[in-house]
PDB file of N, CA and C in Angstrom:
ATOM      1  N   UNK A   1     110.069 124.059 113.949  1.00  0.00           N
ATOM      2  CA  UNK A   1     109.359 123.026 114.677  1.00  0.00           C
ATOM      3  C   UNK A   1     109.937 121.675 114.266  1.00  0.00           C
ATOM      4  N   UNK A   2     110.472 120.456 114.951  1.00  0.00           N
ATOM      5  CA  UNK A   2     110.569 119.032 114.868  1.00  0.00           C
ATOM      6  C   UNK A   2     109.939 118.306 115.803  1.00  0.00           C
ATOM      7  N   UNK A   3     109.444 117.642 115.134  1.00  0.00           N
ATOM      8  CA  UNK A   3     108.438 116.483 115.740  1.00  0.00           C
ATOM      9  C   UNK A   3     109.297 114.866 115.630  1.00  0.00           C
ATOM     10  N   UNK A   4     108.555 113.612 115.997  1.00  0.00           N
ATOM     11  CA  UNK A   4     109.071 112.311 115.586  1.00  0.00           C
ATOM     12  C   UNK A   4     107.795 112.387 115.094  1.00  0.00           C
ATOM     13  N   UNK A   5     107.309 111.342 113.778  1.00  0.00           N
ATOM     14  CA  UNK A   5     106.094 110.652 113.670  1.00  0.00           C
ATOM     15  C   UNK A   5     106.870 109.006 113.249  1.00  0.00           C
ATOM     16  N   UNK A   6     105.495 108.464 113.692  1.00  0.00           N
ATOM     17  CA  UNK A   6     105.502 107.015 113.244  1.00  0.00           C
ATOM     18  C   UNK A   6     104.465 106.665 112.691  1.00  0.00           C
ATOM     19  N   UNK A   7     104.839 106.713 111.294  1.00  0.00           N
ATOM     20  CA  UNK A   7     103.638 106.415 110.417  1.00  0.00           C
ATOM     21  C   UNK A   7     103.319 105.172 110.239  1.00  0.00           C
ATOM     22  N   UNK A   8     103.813 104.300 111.076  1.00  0.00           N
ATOM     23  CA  UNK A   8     103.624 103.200 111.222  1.00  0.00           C
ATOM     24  C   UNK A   8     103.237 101.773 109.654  1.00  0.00           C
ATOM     25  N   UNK A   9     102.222 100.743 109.694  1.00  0.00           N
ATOM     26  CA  UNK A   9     101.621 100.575 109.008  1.00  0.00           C
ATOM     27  C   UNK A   9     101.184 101.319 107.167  1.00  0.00           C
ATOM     28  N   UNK A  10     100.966 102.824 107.288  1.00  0.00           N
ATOM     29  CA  UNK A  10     101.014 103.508 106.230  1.00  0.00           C
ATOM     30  C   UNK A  10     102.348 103.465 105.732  1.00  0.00           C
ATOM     31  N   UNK A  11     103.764 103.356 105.921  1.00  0.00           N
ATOM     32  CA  UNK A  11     104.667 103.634 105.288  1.00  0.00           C
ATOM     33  C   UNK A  11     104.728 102.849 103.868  1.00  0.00           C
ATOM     34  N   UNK A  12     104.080 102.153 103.604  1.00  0.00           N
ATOM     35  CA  UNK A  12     104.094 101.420 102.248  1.00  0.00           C
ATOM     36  C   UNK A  12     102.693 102.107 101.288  1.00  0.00           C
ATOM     37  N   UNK A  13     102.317 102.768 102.258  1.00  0.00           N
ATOM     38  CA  UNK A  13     100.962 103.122 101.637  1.00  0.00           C
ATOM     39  C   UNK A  13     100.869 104.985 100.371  1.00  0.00           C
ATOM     40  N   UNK A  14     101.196 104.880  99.719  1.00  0.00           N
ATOM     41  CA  UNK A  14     101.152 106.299  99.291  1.00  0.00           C
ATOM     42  C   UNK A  14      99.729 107.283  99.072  1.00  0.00           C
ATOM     43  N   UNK A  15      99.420 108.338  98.868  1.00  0.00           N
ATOM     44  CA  UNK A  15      98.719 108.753  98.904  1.00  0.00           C
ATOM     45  C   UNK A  15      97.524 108.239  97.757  1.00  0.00           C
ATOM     46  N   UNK A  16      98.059 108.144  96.837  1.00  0.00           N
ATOM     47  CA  UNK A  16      96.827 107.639  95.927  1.00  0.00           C
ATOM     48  C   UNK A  16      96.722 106.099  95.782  1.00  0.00           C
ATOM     49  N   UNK A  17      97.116 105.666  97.215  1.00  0.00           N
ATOM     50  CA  UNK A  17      96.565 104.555  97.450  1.00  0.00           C
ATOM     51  C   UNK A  17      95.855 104.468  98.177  1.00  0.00           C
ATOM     52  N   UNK A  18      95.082 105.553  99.054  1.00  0.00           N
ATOM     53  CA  UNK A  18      94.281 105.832  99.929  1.00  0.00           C
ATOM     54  C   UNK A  18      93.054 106.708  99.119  1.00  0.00           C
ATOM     55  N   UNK A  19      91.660 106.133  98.943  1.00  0.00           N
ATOM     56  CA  UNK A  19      90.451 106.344  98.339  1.00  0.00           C
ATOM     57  C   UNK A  19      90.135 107.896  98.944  1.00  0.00           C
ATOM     58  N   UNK A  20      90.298 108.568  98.496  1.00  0.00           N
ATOM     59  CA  UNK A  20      89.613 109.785  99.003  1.00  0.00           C
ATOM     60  C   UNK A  20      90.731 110.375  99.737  1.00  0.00           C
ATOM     61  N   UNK A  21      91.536 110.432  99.966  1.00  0.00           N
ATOM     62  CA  UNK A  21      92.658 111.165 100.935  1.00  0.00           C
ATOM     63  C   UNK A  21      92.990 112.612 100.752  1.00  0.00           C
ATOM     64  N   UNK A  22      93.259 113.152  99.400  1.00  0.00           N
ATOM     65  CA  UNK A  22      93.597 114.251  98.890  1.00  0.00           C
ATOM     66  C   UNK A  22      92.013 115.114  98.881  1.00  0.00           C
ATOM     67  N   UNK A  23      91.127 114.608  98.436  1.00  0.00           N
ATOM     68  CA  UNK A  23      89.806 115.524  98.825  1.00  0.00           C
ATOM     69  C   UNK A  23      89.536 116.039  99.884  1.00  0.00           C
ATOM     70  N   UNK A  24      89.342 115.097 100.913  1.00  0.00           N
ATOM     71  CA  UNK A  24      89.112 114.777 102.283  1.00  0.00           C
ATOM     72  C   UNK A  24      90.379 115.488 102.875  1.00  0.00           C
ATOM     73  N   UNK A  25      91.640 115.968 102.588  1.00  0.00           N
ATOM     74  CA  UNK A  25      92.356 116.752 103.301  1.00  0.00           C
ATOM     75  C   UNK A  25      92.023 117.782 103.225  1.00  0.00           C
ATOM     76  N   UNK A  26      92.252 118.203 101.717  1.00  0.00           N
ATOM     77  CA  UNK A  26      91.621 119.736 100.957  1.00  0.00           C
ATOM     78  C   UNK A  26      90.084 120.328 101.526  1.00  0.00           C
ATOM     79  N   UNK A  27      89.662 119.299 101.833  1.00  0.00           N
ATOM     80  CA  UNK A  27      87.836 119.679 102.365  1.00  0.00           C
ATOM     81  C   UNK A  27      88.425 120.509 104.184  1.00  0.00           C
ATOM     82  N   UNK A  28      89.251 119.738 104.685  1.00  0.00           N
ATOM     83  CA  UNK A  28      89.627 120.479 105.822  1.00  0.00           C
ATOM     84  C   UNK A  28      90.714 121.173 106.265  1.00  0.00           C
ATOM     85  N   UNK A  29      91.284 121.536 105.298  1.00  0.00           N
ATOM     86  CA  UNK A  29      91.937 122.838 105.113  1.00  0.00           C
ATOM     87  C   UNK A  29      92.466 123.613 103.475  1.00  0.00           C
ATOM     88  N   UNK A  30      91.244 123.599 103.260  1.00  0.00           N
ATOM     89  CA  UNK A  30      91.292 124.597 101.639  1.00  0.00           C
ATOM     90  C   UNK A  30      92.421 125.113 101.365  1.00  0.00           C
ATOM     91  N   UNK A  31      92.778 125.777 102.166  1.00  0.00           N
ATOM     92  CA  UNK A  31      94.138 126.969 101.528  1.00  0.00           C
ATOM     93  C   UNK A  31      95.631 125.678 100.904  1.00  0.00           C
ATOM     94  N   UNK A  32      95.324 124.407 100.957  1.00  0.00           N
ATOM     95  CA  UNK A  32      96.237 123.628 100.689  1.00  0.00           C
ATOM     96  C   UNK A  32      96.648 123.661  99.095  1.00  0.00           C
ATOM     97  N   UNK A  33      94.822 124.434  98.215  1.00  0.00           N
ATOM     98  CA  UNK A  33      94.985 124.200  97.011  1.00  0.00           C
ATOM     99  C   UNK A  33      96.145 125.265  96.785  1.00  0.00           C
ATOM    100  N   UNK A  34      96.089 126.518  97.621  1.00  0.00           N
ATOM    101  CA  UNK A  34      97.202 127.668  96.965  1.00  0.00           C
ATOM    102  C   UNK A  34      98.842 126.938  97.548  1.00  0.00           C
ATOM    103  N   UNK A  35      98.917 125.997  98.721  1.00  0.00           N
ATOM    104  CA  UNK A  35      99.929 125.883  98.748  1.00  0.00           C
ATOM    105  C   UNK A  35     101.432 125.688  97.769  1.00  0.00           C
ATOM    106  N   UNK A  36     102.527 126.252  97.681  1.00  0.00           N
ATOM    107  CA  UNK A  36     103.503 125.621  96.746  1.00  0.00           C
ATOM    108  C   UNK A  36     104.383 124.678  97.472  1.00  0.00           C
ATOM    109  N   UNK A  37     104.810 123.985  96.712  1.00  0.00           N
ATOM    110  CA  UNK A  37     105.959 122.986  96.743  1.00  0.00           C
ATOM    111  C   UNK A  37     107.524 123.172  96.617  1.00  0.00           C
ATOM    112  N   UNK A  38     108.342 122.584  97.059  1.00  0.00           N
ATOM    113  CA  UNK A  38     109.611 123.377  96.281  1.00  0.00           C
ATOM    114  C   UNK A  38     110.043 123.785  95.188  1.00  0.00           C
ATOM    115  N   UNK A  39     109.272 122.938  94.128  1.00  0.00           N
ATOM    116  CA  UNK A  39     109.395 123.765  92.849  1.00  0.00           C
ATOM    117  C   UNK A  39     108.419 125.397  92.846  1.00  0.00           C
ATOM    118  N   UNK A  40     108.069 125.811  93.910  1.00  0.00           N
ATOM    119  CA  UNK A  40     107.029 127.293  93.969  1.00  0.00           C
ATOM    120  C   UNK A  40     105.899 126.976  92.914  1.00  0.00           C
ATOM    121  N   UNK A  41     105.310 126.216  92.480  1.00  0.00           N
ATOM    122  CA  UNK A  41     103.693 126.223  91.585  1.00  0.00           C
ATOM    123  C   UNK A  41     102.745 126.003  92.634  1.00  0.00           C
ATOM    124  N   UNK A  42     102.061 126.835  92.727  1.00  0.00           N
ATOM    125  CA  UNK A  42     101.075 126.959  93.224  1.00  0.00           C
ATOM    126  C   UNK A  42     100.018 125.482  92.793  1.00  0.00           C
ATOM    127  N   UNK A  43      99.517 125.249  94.035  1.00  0.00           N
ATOM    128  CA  UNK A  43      98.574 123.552  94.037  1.00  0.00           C
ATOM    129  C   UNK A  43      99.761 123.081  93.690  1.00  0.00           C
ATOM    130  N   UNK A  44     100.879 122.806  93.302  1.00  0.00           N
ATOM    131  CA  UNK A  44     101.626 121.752  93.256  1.00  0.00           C
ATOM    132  C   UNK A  44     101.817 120.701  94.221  1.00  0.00           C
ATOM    133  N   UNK A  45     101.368 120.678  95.055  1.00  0.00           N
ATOM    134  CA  UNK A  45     101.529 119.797  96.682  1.00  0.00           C
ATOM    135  C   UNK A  45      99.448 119.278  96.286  1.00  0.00           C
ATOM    136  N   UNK A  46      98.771 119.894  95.802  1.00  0.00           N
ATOM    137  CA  UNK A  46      97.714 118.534  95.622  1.00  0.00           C
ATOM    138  C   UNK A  46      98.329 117.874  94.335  1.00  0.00           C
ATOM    139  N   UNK A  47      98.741 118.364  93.354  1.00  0.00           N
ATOM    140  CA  UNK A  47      99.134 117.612  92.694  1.00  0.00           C
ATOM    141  C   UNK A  47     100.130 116.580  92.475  1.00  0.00           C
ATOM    142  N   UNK A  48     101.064 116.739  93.889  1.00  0.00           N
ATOM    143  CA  UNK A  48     101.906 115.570  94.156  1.00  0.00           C
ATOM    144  C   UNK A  48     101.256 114.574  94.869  1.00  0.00           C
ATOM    145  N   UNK A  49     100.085 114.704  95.490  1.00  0.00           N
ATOM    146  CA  UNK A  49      99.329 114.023  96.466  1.00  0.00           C
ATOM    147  C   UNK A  49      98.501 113.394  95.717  1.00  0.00           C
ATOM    148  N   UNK A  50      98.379 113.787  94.430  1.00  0.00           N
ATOM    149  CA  UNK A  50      96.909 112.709  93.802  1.00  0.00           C
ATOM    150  C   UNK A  50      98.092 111.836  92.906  1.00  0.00           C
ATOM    151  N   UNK A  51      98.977 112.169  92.648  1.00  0.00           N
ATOM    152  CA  UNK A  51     100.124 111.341  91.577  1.00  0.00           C
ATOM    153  C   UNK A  51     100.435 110.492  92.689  1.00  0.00           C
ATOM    154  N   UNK A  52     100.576 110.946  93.743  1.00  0.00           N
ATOM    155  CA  UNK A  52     101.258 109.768  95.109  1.00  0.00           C
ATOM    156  C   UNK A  52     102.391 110.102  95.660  1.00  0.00           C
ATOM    157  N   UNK A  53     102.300 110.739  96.962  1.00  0.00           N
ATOM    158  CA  UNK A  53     103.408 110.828  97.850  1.00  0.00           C
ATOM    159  C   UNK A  53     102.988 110.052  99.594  1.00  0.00           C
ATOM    160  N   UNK A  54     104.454 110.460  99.874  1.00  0.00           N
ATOM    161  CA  UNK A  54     104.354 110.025 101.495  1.00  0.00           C
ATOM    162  C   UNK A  54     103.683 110.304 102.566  1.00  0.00           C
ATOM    163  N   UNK A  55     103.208 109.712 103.309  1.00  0.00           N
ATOM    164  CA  UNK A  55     102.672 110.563 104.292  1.00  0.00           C
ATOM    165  C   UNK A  55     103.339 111.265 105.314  1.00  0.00           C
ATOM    166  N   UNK A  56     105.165 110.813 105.185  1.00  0.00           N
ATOM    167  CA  UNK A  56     105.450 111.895 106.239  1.00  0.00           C
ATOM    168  C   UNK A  56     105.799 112.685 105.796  1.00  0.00           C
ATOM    169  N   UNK A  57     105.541 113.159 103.864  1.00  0.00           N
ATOM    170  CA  UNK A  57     105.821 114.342 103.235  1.00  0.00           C
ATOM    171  C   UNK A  57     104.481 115.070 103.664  1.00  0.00           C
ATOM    172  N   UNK A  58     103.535 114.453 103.231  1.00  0.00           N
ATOM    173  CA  UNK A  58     101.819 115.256 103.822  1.00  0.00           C
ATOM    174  C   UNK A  58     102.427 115.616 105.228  1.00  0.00           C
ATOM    175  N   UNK A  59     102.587 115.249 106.326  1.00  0.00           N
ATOM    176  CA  UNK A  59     102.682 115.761 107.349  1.00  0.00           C
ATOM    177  C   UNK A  59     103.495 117.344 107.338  1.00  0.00           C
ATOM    178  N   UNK A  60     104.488 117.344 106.959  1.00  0.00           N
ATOM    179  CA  UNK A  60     105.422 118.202 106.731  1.00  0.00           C
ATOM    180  C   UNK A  60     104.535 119.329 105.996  1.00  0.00           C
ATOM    181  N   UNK A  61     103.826 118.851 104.354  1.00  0.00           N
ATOM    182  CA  UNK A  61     103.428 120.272 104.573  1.00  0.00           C
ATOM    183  C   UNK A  61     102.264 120.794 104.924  1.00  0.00           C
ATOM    184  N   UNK A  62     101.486 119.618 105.932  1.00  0.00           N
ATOM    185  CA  UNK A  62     100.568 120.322 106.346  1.00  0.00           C
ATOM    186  C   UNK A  62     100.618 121.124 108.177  1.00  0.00           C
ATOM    187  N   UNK A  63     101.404 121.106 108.489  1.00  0.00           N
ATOM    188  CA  UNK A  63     102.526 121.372 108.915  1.00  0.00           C
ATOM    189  C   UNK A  63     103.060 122.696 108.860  1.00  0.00           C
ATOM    190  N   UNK A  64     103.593 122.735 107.974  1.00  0.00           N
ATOM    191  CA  UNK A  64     104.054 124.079 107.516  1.00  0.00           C
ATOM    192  C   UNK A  64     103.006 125.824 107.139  1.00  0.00           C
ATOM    193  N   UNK A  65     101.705 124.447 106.582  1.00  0.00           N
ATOM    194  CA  UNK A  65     100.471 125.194 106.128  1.00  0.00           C
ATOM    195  C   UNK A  65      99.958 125.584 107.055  1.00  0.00           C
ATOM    196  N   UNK A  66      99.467 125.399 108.284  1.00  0.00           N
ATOM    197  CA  UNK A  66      98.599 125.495 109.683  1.00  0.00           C
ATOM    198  C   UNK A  66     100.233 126.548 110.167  1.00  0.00           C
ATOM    199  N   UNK A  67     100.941 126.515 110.198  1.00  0.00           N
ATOM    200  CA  UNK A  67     102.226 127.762 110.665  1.00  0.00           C
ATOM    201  C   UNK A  67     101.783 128.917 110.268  1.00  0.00           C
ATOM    202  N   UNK A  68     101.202 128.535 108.360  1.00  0.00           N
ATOM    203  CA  UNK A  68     101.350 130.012 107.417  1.00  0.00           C
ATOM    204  C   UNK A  68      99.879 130.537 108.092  1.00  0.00           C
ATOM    205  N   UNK A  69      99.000 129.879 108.212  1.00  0.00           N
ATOM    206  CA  UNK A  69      97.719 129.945 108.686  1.00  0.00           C
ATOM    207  C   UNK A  69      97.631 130.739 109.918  1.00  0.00           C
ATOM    208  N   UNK A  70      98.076 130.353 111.044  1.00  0.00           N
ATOM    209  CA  UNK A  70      98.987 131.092 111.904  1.00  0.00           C
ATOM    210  C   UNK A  70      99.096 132.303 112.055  1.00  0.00           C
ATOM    211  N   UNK A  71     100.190 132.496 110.930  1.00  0.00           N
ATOM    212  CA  UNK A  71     100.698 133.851 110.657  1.00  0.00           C
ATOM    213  C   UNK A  71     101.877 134.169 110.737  1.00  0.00           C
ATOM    214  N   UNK A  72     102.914 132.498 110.909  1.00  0.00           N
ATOM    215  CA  UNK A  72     104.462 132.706 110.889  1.00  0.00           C
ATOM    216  C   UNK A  72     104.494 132.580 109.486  1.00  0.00           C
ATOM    217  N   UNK A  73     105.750 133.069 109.762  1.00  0.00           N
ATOM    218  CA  UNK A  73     106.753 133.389 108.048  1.00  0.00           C
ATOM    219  C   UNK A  73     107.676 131.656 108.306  1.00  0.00           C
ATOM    220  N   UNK A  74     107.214 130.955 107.226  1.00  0.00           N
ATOM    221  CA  UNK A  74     107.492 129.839 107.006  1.00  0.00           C
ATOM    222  C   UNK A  74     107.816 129.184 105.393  1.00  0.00           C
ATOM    223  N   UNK A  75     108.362 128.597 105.404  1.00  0.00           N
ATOM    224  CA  UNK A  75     107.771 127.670 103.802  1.00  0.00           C
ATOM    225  C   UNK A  75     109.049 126.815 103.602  1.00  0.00           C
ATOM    226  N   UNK A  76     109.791 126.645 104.294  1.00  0.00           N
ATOM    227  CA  UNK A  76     110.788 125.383 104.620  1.00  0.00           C
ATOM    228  C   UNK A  76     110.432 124.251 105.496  1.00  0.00           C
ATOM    229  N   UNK A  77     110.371 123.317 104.856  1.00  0.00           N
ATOM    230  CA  UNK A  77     110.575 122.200 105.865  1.00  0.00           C
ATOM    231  C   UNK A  77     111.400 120.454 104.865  1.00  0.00           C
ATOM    232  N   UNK A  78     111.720 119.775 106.040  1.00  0.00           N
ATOM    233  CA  UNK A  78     112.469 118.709 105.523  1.00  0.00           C
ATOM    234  C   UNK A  78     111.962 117.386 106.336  1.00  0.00           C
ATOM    235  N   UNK A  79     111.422 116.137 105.444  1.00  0.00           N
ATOM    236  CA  UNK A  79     111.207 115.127 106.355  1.00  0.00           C
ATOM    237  C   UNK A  79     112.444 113.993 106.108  1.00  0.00           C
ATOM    238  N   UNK A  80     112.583 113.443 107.227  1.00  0.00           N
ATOM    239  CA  UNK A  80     113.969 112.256 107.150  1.00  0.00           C
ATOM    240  C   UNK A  80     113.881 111.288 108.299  1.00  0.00           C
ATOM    241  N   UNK A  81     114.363 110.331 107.637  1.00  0.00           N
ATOM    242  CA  UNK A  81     114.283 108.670 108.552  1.00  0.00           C
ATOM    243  C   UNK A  81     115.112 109.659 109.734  1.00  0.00           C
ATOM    244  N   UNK A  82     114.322 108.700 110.576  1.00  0.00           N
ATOM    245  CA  UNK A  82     115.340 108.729 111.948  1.00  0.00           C
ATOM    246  C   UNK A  82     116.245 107.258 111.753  1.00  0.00           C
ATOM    247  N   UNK A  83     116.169 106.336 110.904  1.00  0.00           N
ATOM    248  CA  UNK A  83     116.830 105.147 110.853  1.00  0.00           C
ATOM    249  C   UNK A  83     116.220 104.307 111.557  1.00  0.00           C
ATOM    250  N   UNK A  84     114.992 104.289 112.016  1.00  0.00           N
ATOM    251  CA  UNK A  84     114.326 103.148 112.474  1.00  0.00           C
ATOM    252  C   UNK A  84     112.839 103.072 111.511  1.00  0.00           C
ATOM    253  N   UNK A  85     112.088 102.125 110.888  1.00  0.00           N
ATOM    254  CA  UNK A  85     110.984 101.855 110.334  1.00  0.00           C
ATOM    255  C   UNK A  85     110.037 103.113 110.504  1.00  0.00           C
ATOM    256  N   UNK A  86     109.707 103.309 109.847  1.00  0.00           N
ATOM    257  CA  UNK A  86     108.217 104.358 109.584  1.00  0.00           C
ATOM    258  C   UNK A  86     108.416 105.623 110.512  1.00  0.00           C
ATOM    259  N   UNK A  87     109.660 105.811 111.051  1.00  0.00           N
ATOM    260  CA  UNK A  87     109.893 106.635 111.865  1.00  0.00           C
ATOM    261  C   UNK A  87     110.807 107.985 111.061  1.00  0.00           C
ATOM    262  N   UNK A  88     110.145 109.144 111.027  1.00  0.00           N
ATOM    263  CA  UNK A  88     110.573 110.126 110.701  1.00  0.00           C
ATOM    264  C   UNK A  88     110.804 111.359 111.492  1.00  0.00           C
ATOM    265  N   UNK A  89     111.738 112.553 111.114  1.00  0.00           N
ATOM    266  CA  UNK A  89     111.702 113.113 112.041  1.00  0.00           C
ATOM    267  C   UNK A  89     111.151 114.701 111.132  1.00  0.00           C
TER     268      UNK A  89
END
């Protein structure tokens, strides 16, 4: 799957600069706590999210998570500038 997002405004914003963000995701889709990260640790992706990441990394793996949810065989994904502001692909 590739998408564009424009995270517009948030691109300066990281996750634990947003009050409640990482709860409030986890509250609506739980299975995020088992998700892994590329290092494979399990919850490692809330735990990059309360230390502070991107939001067009959150997108990506939530993203990936709603695939596994699904029921595709997934667990790759990559986010990258398209070369214009807050714009990722």
């Amino acid at each position: 799957m590739q998408t564009v997002l424009d995270i517009g405004e948030y691109e300066n914003l990281p996750t634990n600069s947003l009050p409640g963000f990482t709860t409030r995701l986890v509250g609506l889709i739980p299975s995020l706590h088992t998700h892994r990260r590329s290092e494979g640790v399990k919850g490692g992706f809330i735990s990059r999210m309360t230390e502070g990441t991107w939001l067009g990394h959150v997108v990506e793996h939530v993203a990936l998570e709603i695939q596994c949810l699904a029921g595709m065989d997934c667990g790759f994904g990559r986010t990258r500038s398209t070369g214009s502001y807050a714009e990722y692909l």
